[in-house]
N, C-alpha and C. Protein backbone atom coordinates (compact mmCIF):
# COMPACT_ATOMS: atom_id res chain seq x y z
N UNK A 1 41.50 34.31 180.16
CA UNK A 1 40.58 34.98 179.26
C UNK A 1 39.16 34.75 179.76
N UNK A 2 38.42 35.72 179.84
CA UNK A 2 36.80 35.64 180.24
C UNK A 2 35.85 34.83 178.91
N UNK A 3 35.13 34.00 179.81
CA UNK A 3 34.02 33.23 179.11
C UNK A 3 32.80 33.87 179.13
N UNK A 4 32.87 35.20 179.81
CA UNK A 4 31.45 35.77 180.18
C UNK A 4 31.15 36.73 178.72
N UNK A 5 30.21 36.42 178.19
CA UNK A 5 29.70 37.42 177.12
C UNK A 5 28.56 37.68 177.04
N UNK A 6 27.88 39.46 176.91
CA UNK A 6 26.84 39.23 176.94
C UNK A 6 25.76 39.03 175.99
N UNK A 7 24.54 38.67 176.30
CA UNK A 7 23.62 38.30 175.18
C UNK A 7 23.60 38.86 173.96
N UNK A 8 24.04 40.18 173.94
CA UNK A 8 24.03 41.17 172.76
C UNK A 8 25.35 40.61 171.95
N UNK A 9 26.26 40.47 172.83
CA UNK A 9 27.43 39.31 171.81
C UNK A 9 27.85 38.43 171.70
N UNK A 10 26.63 37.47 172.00
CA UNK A 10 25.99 35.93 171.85
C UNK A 10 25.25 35.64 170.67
N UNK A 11 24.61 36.96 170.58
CA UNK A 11 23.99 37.11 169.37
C UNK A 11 24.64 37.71 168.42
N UNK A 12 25.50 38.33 168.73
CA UNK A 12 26.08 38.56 166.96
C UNK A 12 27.09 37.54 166.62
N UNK A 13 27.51 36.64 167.76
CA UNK A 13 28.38 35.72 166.98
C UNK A 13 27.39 34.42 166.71
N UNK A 14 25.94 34.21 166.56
CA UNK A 14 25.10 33.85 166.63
C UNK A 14 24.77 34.09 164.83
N UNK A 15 24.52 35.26 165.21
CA UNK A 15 24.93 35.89 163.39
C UNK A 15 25.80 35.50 162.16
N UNK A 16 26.64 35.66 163.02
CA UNK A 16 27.74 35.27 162.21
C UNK A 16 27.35 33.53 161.94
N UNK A 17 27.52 32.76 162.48
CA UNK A 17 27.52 31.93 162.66
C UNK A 17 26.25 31.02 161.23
N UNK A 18 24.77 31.80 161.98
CA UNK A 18 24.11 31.64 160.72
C UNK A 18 24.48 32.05 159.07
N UNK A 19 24.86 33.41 159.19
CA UNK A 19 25.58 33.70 157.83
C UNK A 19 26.48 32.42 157.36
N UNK A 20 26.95 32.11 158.12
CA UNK A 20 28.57 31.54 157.10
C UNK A 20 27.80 30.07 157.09
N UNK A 21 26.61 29.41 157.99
CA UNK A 21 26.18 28.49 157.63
C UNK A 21 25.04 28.08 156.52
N UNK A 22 24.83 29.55 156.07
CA UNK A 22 23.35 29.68 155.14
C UNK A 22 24.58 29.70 153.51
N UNK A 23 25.54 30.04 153.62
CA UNK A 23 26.48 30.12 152.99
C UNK A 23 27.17 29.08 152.82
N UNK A 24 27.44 28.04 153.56
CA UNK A 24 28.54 26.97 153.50
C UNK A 24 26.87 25.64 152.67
N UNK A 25 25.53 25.83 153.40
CA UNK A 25 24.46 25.37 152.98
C UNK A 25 24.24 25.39 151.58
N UNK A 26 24.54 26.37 150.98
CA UNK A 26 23.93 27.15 149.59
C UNK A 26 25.53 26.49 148.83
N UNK A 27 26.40 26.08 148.88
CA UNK A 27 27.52 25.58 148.21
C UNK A 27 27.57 23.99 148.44
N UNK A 28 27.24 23.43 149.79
CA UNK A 28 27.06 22.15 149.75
C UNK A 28 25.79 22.00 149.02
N UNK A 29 24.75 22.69 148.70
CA UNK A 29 23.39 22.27 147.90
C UNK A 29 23.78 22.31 146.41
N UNK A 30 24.74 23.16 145.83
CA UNK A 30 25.49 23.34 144.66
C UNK A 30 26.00 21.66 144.22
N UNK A 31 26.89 21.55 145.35
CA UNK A 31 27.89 20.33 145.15
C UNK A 31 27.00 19.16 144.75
N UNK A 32 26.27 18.91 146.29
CA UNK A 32 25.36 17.51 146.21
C UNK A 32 24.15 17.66 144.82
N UNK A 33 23.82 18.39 144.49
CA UNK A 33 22.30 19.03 143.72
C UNK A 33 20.67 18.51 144.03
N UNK A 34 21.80 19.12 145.39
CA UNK A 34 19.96 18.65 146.80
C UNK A 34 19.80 19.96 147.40
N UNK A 35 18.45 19.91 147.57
CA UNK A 35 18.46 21.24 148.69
C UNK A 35 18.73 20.88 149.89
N UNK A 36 19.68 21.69 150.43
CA UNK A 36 20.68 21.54 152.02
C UNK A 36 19.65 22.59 152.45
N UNK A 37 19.16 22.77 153.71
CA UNK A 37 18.86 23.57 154.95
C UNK A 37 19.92 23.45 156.28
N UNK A 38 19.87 24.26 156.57
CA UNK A 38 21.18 24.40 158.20
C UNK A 38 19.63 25.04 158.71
N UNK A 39 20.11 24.37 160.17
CA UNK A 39 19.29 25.02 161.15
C UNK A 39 19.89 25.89 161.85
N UNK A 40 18.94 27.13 162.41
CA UNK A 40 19.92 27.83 163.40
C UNK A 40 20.65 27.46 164.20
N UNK A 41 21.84 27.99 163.83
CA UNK A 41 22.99 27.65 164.88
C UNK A 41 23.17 28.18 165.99
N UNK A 42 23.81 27.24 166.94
CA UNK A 42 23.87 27.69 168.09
C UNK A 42 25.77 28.45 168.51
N UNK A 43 25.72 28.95 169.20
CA UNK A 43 27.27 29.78 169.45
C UNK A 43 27.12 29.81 170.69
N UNK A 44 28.53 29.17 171.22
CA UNK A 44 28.58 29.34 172.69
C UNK A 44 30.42 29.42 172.81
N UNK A 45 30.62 29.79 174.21
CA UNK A 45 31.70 30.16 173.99
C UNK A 45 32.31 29.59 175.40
N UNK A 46 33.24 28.55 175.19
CA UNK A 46 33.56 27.77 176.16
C UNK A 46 35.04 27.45 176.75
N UNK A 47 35.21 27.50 178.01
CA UNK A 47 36.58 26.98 178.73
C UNK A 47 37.33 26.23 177.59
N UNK A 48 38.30 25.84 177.07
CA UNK A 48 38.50 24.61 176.15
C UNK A 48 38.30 22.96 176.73
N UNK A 49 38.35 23.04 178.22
CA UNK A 49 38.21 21.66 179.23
C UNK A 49 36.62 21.52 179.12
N UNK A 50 36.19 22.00 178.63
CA UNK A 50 34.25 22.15 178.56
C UNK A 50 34.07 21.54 177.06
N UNK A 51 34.90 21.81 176.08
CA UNK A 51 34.65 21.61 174.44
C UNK A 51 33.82 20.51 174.28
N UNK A 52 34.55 19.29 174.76
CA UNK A 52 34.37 18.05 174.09
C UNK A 52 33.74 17.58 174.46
N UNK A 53 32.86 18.01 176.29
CA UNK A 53 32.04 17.38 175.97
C UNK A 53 30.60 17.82 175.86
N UNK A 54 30.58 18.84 175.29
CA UNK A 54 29.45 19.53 174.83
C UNK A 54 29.36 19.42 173.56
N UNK A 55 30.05 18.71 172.55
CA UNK A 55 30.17 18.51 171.24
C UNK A 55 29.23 17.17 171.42
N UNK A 56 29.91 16.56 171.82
CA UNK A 56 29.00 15.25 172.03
C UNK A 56 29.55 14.26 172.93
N UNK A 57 29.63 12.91 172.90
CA UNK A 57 30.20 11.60 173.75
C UNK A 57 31.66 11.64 173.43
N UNK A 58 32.35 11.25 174.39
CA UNK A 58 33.78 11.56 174.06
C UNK A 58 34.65 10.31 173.04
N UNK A 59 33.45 9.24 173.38
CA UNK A 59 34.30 7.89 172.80
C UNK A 59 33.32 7.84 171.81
N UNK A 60 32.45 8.37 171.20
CA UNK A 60 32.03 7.98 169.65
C UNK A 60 32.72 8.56 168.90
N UNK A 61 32.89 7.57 167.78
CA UNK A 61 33.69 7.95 166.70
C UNK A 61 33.14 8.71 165.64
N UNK A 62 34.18 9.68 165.11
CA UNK A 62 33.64 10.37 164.20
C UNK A 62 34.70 10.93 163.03
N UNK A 63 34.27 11.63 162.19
CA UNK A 63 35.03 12.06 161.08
C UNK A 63 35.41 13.28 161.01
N UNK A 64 36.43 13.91 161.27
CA UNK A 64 36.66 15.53 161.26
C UNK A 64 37.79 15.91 160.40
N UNK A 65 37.32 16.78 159.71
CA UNK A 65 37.85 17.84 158.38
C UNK A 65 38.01 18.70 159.22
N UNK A 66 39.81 19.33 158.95
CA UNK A 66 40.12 20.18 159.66
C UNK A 66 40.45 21.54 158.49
N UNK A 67 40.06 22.70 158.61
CA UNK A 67 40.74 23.35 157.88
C UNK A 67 41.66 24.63 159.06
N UNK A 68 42.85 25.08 158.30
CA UNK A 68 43.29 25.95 158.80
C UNK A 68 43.01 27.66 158.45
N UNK A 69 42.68 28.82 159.55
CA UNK A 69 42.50 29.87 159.08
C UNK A 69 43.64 31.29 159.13
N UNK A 70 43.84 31.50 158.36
CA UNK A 70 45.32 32.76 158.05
C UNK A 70 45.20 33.65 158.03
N UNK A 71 45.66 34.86 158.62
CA UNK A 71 45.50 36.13 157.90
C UNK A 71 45.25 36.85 159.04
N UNK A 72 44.46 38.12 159.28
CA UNK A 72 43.90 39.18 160.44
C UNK A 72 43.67 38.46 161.69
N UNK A 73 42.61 36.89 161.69
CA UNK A 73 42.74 36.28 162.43
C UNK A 73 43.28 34.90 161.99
N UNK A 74 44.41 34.23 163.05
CA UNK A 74 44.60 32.75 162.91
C UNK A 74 43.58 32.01 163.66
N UNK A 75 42.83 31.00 163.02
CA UNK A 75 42.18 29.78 163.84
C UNK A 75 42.30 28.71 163.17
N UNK A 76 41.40 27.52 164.10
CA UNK A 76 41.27 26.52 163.08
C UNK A 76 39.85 26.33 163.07
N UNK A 77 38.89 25.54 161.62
CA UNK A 77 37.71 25.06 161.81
C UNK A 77 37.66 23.63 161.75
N UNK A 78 36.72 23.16 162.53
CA UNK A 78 36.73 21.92 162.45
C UNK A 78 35.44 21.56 162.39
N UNK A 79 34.71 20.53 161.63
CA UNK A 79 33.61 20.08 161.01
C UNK A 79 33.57 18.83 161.55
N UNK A 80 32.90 18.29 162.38
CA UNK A 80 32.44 17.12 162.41
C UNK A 80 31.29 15.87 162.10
N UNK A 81 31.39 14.76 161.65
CA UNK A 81 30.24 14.17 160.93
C UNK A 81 30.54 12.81 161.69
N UNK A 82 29.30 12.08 162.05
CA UNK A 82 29.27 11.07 162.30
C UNK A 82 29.82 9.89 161.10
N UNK A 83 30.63 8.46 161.02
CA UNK A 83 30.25 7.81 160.29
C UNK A 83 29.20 7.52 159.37
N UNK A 84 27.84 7.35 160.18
CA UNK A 84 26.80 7.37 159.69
C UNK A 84 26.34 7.79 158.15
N UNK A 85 26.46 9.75 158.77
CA UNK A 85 25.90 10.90 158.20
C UNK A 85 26.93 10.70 157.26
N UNK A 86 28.48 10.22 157.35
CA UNK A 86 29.21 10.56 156.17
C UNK A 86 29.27 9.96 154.87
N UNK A 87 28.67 9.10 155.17
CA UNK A 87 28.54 7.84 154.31
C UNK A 87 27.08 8.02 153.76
N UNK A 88 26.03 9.01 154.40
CA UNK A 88 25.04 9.19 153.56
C UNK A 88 25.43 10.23 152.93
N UNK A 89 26.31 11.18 153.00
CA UNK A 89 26.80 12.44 151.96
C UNK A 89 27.56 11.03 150.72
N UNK A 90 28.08 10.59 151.56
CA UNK A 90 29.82 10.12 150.16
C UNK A 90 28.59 9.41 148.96
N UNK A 91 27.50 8.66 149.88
CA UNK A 91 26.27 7.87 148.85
C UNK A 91 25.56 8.87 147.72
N UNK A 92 25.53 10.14 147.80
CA UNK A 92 24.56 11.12 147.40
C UNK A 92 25.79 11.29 146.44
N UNK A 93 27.25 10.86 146.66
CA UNK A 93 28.03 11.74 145.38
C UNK A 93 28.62 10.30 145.05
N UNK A 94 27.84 9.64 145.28
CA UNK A 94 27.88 7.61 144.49
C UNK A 94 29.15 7.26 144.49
N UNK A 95 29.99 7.60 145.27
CA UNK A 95 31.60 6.79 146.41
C UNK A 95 30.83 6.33 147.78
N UNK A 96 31.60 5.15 147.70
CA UNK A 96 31.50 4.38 149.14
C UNK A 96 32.68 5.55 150.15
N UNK A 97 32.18 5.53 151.34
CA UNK A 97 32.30 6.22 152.58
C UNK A 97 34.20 5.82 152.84
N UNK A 98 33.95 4.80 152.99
CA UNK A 98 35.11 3.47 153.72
C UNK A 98 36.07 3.28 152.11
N UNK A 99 36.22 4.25 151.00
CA UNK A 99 37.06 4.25 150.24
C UNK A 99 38.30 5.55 150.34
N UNK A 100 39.40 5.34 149.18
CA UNK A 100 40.22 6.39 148.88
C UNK A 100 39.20 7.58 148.22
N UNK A 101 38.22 6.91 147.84
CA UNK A 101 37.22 8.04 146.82
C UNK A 101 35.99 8.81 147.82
N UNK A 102 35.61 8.20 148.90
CA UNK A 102 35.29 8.54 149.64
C UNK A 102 35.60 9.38 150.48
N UNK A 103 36.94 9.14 150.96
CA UNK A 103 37.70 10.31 151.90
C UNK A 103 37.99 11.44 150.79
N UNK A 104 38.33 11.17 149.67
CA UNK A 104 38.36 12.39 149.02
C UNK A 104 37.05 13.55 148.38
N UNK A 105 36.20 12.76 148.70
CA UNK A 105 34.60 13.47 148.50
C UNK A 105 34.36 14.07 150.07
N UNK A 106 34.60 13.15 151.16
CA UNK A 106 34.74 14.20 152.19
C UNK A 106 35.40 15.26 152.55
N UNK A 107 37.06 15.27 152.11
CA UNK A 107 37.60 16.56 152.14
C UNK A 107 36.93 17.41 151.04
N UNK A 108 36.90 16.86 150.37
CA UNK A 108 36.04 18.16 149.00
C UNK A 108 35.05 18.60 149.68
N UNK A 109 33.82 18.03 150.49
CA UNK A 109 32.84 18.66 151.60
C UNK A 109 33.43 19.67 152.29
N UNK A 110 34.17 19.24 152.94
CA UNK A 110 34.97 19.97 153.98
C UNK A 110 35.43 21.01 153.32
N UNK A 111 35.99 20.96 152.62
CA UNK A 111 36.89 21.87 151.86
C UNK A 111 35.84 23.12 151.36
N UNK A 112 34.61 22.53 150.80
CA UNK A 112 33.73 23.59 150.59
C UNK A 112 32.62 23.93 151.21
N UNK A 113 32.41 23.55 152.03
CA UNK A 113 31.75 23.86 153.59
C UNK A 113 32.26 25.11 154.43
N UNK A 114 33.47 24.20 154.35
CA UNK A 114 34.54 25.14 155.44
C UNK A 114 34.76 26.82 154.65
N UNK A 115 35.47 26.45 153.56
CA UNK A 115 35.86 27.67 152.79
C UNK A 115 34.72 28.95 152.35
N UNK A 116 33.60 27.91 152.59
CA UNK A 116 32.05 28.67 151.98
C UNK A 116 31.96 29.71 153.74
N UNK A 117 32.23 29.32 154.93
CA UNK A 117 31.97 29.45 156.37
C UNK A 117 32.51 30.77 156.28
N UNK A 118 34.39 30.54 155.65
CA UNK A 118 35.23 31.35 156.42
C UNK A 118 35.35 32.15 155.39
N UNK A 119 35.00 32.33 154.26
CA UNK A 119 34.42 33.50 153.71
C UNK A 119 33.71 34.54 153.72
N UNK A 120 32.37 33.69 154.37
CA UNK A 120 31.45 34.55 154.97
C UNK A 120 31.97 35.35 156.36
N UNK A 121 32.52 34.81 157.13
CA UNK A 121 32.78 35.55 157.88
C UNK A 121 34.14 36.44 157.14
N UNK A 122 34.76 36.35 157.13
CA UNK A 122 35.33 37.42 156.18
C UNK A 122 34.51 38.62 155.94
N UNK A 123 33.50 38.53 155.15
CA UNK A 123 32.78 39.53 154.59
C UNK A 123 31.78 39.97 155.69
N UNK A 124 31.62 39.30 156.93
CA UNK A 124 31.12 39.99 157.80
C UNK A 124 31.85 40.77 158.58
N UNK A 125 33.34 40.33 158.96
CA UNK A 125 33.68 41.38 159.72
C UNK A 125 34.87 42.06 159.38
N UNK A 126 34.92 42.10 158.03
CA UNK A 126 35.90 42.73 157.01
C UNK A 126 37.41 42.28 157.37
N UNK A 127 37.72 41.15 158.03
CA UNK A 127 38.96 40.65 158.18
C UNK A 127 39.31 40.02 156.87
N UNK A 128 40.78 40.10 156.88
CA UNK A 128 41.44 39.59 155.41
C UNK A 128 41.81 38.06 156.29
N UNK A 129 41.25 36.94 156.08
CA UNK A 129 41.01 35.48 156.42
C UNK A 129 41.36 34.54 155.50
N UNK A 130 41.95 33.41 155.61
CA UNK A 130 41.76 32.25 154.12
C UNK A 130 42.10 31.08 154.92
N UNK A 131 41.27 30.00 154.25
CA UNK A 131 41.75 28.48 154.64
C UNK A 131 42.50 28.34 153.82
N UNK A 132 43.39 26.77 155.09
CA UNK A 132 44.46 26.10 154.14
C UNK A 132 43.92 24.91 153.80
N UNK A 133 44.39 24.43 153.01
CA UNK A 133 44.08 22.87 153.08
C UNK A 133 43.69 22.20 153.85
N UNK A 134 42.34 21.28 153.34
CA UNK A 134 41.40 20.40 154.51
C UNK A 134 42.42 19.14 154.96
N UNK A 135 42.81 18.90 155.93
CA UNK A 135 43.31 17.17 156.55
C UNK A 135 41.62 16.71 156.88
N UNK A 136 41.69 15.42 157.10
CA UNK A 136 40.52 13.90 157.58
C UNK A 136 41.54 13.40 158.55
N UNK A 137 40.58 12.70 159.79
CA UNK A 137 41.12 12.06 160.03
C UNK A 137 39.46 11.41 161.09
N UNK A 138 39.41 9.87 161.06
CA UNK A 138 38.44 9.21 161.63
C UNK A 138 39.12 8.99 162.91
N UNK A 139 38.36 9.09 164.02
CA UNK A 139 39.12 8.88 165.05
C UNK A 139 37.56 8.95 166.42
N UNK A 140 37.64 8.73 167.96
CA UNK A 140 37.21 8.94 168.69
C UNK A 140 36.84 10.76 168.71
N UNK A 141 35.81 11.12 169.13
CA UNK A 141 35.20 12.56 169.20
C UNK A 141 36.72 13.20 170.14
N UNK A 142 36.89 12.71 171.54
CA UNK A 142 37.70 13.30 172.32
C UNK A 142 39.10 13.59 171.45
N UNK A 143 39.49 12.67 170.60
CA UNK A 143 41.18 12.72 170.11
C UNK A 143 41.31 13.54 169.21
N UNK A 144 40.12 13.74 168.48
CA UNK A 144 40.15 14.89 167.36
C UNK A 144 39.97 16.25 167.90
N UNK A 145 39.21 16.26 168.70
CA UNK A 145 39.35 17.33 168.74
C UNK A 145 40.41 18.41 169.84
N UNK A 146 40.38 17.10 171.00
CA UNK A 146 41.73 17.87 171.85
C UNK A 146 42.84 17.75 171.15
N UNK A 147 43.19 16.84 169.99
CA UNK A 147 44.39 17.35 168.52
C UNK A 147 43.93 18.45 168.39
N UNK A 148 43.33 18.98 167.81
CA UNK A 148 42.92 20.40 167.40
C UNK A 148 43.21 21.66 168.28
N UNK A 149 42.40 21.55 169.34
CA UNK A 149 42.48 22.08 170.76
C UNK A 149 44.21 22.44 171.06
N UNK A 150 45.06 21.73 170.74
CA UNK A 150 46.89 21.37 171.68
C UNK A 150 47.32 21.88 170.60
N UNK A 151 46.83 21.68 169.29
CA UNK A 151 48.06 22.67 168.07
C UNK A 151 47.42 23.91 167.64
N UNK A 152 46.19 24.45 168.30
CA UNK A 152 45.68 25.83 168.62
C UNK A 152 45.52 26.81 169.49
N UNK A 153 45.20 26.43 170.39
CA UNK A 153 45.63 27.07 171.74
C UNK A 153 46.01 26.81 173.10
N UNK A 154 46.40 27.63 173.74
CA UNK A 154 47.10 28.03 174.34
C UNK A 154 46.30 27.47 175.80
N UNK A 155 46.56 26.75 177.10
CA UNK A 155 45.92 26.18 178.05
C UNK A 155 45.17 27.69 178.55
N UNK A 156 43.70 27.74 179.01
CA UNK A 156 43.15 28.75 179.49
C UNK A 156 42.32 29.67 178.73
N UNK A 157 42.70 29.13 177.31
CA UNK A 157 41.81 29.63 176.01
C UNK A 157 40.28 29.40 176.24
N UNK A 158 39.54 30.12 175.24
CA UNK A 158 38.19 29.04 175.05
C UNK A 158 38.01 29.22 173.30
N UNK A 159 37.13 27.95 173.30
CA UNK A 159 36.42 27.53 172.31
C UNK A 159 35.48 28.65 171.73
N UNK A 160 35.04 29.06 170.51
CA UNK A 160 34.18 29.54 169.92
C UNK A 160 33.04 28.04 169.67
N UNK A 161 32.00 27.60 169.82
CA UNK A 161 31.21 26.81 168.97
C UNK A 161 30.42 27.21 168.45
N UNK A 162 30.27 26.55 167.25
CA UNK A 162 29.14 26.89 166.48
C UNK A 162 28.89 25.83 165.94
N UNK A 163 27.54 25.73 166.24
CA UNK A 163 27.21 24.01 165.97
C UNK A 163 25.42 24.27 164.73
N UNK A 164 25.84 23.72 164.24
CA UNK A 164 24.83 23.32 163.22
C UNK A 164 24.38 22.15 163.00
N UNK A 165 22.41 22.04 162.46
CA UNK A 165 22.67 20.67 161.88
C UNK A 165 22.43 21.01 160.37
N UNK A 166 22.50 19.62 159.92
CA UNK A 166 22.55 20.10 158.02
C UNK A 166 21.38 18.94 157.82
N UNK A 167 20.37 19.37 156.43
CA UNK A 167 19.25 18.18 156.14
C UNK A 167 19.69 19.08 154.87
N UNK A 168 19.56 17.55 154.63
CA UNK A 168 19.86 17.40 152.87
C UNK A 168 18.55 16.62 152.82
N UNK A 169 17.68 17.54 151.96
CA UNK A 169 16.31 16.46 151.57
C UNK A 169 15.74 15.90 152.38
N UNK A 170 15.65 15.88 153.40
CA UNK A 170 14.72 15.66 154.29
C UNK A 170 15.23 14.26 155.50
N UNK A 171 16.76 14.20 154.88
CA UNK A 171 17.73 13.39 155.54
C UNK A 171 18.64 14.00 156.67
N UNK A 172 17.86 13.89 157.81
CA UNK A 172 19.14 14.70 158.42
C UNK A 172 21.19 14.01 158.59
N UNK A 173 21.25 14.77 158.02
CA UNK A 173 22.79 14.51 158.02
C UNK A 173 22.95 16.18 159.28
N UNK A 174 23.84 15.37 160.63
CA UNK A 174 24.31 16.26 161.80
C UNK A 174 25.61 16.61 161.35
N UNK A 175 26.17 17.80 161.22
CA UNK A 175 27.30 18.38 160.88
C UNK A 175 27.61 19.80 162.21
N UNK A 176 28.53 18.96 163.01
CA UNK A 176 29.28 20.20 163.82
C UNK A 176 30.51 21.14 163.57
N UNK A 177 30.42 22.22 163.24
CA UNK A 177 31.35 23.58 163.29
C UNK A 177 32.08 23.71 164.50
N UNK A 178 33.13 23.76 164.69
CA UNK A 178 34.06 24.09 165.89
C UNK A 178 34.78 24.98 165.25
N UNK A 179 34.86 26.38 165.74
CA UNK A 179 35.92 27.35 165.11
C UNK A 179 36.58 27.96 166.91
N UNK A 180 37.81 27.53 166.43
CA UNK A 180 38.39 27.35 167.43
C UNK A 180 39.78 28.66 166.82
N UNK A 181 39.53 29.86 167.37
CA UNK A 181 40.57 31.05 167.25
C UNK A 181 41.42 30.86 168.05
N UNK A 182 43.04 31.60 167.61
CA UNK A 182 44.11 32.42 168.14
C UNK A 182 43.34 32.64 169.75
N UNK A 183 44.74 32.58 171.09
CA UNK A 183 43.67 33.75 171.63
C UNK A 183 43.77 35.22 171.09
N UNK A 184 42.55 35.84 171.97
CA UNK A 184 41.55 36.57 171.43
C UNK A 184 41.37 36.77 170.37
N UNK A 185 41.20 36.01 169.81
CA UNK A 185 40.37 35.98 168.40
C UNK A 185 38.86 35.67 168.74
N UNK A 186 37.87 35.49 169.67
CA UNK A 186 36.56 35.79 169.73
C UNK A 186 36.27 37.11 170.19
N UNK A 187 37.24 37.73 170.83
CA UNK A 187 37.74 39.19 171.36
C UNK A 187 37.44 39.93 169.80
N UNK A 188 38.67 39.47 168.97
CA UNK A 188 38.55 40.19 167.76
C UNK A 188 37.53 40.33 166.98
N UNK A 189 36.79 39.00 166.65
CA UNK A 189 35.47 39.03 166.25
C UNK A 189 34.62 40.33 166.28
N UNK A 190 34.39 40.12 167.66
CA UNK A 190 33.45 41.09 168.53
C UNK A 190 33.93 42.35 168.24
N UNK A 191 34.92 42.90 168.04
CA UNK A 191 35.37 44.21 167.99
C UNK A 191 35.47 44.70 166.86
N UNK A 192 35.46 43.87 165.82
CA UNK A 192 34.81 44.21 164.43
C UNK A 192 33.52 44.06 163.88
N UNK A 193 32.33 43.67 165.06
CA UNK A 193 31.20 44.00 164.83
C UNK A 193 30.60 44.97 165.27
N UNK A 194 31.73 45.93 165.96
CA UNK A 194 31.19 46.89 166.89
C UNK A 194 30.85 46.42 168.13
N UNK A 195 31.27 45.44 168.94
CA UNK A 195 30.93 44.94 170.22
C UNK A 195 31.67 44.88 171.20
């Protein structure tokens, strides 16, 4: 599958990308009852042997909410948060990070982050889409996500990224988007934006 896309559909999955994050922003600001900002996101579209380490260091650990996506297109999204950052969200909804109440305030993030994302895109490119249920799991950056990567696609695939950061109040909390499609499902994307 070709990694070559051009700028004109760099930028609309660029689009997209902001939509479903000004959207997943505006529901995490609901939840927490802070104002969330997302910064423009970035979209790039990568080998899958390229993913991880353009996400970040392969051996820092981190926290990733996985949701699954159904329907016109299959993918998966995956959200990543540092320890750190997660434990300043789980503090803002007054659970410790490193609890049962904690991991369950992070899938509830996830859960409405994610679902807030893949909605929006939905309504951008009129695909009939739905998440399944969020999994957690704390682990090294590399293990989560080449898990993700091996029960999604196919060797020779690429990555969709879309990477965001999130400030809650003037706290930056870093939150990465990995939407990782079917193949051609960035194919499909594109061809329902007219591209």
């Amino acid at each position: 599958m070709s990694t070559q896309y051009s700028d004109l559909q760099l930028d609309a999955l660029r689009e997209l990308a902001n939509i479903g994050s000004g959207t997943a922003s505006t529901a995490l600001s609901s939840m927490l009852g802070r104002s969330v900002d997302i910064s423009v996101p970035n979209a790039i579209v990568l080998p899958m042997p390229e993913a991880v380490g353009t996400i970040g260091n392969a051996e820092d650990d981190v926290t990733g909410i996985v949701l699954g996506v159904l329907g016109d297109m299959e993918a998966t999204v995956l959200l990543l948060v540092s320890p750190r950052h997660a434990a300043l969200m789980c503090g803002m909804l007054g659970v410790p990070a490193d609890s049962e109440l904690g991991e369950s305030a992070l899938l509830e993030i996830g859960n409405i982050v994610g679902t807030s994302y893949i909605n929006a895109l939905a309504g951008m490119t009129g695909m009939s889409i739905e998440p399944t249920p969020p999994s957690i799991a704390t682990d090294m950056l590399a293990a989560i996500v080449e898990s993700v990567l091996a029960t999604r696609a196919a060797a020779g695939d690429v990555a969709l990224l879309l990477d965001s950061d999130l400030v809650v109040e003037g706290e930056d909390c870093s939150v990465s988007f990995l939407l990782v499609p079917d193949q051609g499902g960035v194919e499909q994307l594109l061809a329902r934006l007219g591209l």
